[in-house]
C-alpha atoms as a PDB file:
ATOM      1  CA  UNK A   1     -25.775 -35.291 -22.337  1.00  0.00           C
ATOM      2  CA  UNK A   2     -25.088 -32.380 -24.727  1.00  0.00           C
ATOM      3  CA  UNK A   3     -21.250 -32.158 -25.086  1.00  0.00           C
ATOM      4  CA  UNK A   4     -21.368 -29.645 -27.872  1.00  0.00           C
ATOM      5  CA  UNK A   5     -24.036 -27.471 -26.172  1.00  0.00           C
ATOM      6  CA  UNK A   6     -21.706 -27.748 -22.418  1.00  0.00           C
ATOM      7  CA  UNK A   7     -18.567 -27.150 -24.473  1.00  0.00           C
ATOM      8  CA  UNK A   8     -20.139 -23.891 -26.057  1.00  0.00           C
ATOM      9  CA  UNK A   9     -21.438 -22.808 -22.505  1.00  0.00           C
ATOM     10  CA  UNK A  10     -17.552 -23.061 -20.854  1.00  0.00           C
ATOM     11  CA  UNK A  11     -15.913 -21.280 -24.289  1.00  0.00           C
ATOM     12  CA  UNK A  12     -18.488 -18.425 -23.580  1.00  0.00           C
ATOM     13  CA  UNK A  13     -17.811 -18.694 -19.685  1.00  0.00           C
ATOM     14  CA  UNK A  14     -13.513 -18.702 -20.207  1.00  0.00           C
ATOM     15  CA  UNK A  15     -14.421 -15.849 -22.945  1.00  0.00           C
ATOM     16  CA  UNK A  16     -16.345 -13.765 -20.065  1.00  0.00           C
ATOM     17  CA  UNK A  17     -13.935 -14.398 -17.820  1.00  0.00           C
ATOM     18  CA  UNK A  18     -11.244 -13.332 -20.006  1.00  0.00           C
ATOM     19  CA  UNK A  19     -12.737 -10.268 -20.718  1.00  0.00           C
ATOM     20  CA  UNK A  20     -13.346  -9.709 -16.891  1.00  0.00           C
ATOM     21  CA  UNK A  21      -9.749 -10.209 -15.996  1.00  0.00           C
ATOM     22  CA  UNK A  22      -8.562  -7.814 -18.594  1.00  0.00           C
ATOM     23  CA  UNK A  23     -11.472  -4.546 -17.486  1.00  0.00           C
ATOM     24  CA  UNK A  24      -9.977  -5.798 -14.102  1.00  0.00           C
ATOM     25  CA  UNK A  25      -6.036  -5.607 -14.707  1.00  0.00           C
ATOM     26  CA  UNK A  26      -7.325  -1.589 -16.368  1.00  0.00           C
ATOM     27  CA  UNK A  27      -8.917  -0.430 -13.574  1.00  0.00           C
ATOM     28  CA  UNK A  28      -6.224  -1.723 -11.374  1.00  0.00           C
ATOM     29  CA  UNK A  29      -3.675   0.385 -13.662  1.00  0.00           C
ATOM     30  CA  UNK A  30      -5.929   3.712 -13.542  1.00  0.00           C
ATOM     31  CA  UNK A  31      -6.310   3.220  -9.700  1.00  0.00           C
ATOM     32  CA  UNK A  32      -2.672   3.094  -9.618  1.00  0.00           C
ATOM     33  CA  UNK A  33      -2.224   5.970 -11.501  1.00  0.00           C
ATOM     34  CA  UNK A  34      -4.296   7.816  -9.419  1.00  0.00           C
ATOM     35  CA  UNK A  35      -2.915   6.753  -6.527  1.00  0.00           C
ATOM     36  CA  UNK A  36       0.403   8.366  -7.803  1.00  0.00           C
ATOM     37  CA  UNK A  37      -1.213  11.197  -8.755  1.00  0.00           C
ATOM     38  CA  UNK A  38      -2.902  11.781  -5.484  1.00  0.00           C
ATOM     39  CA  UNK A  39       0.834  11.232  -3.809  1.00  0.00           C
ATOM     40  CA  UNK A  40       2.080  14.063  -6.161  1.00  0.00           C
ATOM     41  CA  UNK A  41      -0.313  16.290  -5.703  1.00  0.00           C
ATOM     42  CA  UNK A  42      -0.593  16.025  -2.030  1.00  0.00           C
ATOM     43  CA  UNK A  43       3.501  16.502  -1.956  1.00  0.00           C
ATOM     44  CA  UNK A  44       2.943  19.796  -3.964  1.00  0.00           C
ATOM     45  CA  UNK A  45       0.284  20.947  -1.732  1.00  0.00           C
ATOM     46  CA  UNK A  46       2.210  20.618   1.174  1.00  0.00           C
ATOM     47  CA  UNK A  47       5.234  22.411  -0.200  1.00  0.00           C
ATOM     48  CA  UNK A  48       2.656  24.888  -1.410  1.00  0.00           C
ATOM     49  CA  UNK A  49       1.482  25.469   2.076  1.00  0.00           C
ATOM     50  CA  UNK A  50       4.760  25.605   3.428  1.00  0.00           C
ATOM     51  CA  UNK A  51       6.051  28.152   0.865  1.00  0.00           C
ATOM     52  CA  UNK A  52       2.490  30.143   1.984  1.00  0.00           C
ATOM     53  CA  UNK A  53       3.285  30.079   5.662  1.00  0.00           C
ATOM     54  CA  UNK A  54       6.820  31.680   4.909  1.00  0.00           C
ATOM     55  CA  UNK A  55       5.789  34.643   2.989  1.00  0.00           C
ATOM     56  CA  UNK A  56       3.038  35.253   6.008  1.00  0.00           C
ATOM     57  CA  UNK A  57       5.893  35.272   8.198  1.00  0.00           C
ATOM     58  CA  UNK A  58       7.586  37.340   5.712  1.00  0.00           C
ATOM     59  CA  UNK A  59       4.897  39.988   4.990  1.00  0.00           C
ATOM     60  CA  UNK A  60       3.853  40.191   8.860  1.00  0.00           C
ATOM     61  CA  UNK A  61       7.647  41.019  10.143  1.00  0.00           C
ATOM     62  CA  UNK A  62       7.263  43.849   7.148  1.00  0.00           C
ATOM     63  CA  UNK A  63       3.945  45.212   8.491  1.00  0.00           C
ATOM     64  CA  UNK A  64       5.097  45.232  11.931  1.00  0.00           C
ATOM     65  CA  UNK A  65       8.262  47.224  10.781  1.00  0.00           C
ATOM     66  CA  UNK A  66       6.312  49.571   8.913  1.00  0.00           C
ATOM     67  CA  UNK A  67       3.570  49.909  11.723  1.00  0.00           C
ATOM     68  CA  UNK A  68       0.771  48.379  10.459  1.00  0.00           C
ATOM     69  CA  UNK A  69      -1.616  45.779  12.329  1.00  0.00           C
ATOM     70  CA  UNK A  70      -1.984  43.220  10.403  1.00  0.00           C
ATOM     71  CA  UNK A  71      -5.215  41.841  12.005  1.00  0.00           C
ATOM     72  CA  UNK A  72      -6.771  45.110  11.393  1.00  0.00           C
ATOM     73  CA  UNK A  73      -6.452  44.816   7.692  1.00  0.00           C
ATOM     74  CA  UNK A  74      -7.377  41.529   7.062  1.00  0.00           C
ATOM     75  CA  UNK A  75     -10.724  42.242   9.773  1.00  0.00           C
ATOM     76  CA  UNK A  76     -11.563  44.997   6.975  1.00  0.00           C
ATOM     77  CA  UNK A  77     -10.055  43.427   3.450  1.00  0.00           C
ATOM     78  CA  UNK A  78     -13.119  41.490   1.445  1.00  0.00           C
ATOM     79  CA  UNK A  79     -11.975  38.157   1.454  1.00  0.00           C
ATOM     80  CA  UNK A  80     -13.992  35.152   0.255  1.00  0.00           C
ATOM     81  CA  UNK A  81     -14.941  32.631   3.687  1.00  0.00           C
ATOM     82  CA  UNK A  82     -12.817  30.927   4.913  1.00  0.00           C
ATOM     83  CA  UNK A  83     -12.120  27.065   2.968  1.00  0.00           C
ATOM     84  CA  UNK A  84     -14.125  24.496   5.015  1.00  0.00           C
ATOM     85  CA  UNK A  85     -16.536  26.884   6.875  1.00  0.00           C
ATOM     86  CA  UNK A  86     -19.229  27.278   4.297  1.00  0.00           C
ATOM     87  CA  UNK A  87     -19.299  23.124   3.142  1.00  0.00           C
ATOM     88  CA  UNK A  88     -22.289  23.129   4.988  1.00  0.00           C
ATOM     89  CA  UNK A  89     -24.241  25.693   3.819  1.00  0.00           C
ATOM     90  CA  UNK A  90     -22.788  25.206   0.211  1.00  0.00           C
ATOM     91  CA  UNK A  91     -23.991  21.320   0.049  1.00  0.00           C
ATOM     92  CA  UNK A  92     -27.804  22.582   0.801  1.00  0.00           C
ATOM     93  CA  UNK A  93     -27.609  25.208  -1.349  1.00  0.00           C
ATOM     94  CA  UNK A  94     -25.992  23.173  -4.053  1.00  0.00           C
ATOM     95  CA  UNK A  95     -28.887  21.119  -3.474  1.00  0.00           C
ATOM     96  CA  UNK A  96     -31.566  23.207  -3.611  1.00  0.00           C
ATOM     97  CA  UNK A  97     -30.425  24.717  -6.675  1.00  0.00           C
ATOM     98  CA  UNK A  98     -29.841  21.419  -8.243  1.00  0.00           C
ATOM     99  CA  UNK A  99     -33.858  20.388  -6.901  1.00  0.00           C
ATOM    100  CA  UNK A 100     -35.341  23.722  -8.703  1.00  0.00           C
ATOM    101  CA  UNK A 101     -33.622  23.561 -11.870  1.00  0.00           C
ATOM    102  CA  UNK A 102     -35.483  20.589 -13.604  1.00  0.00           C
ATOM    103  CA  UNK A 103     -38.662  21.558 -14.747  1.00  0.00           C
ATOM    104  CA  UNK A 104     -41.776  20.569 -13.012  1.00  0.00           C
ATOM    105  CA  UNK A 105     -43.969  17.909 -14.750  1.00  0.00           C
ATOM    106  CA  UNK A 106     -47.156  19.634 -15.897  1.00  0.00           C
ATOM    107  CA  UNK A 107     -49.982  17.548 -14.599  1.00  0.00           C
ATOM    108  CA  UNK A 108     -53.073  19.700 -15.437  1.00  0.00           C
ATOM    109  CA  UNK A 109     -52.822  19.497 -18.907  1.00  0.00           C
ATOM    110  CA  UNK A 110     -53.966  15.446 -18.768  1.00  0.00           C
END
């Protein structure tokens, strides 16, 4: 039995795992990071959408004062779709552009 050769095989295993512990214990930290950030930013969306809701509360009380219908205008303003009915029709198209871009392989010049 080679005690030299086994005794090199477990310093390169503990060295391995070593190394595995410590890429483990990082990721750990950056997933906890981003946990926190997702927390924060999910916070500052909601207070976002709150703030949002108030000033449409806000700016409808001051059309309806002023006589304008609100659904009217917003029927005829040029606003972008709507978030989260195009994801459909964005992920094919996303797709298809991403398909066409690369270049073709020219075959007829073998």
């Amino acid at each position: 039995m080679d005690i030299a050769g086994t005794k090199k095989k477990v310093q390169r295993l503990i060295k391995v795992a070593e190394e595995s512990y410590k890429k483990i214990s990082e990721l750990l930290e950056r997933m906890e990071r981003l946990q926190n950030d997702l927390e924060t930013t999910s916070r500052q969306v909601d207070h976002i959408e709150y703030e949002l809701a108030e000033q449409r509360v806000l700016l409808e009380a001051l059309a309806e004062q002023r006589g304008v219908d609100v659904e009217t205008v917003l029927a005829e303003a040029d606003l972008p779709p709507e978030p989260g009915t195009d994801l459909a029709a964005e992920s094919e198209e996303t797709a298809t552009e991403q398909a066409t871009s690369r270049p073709s392989a020219d075959t007829s010049s073998e």
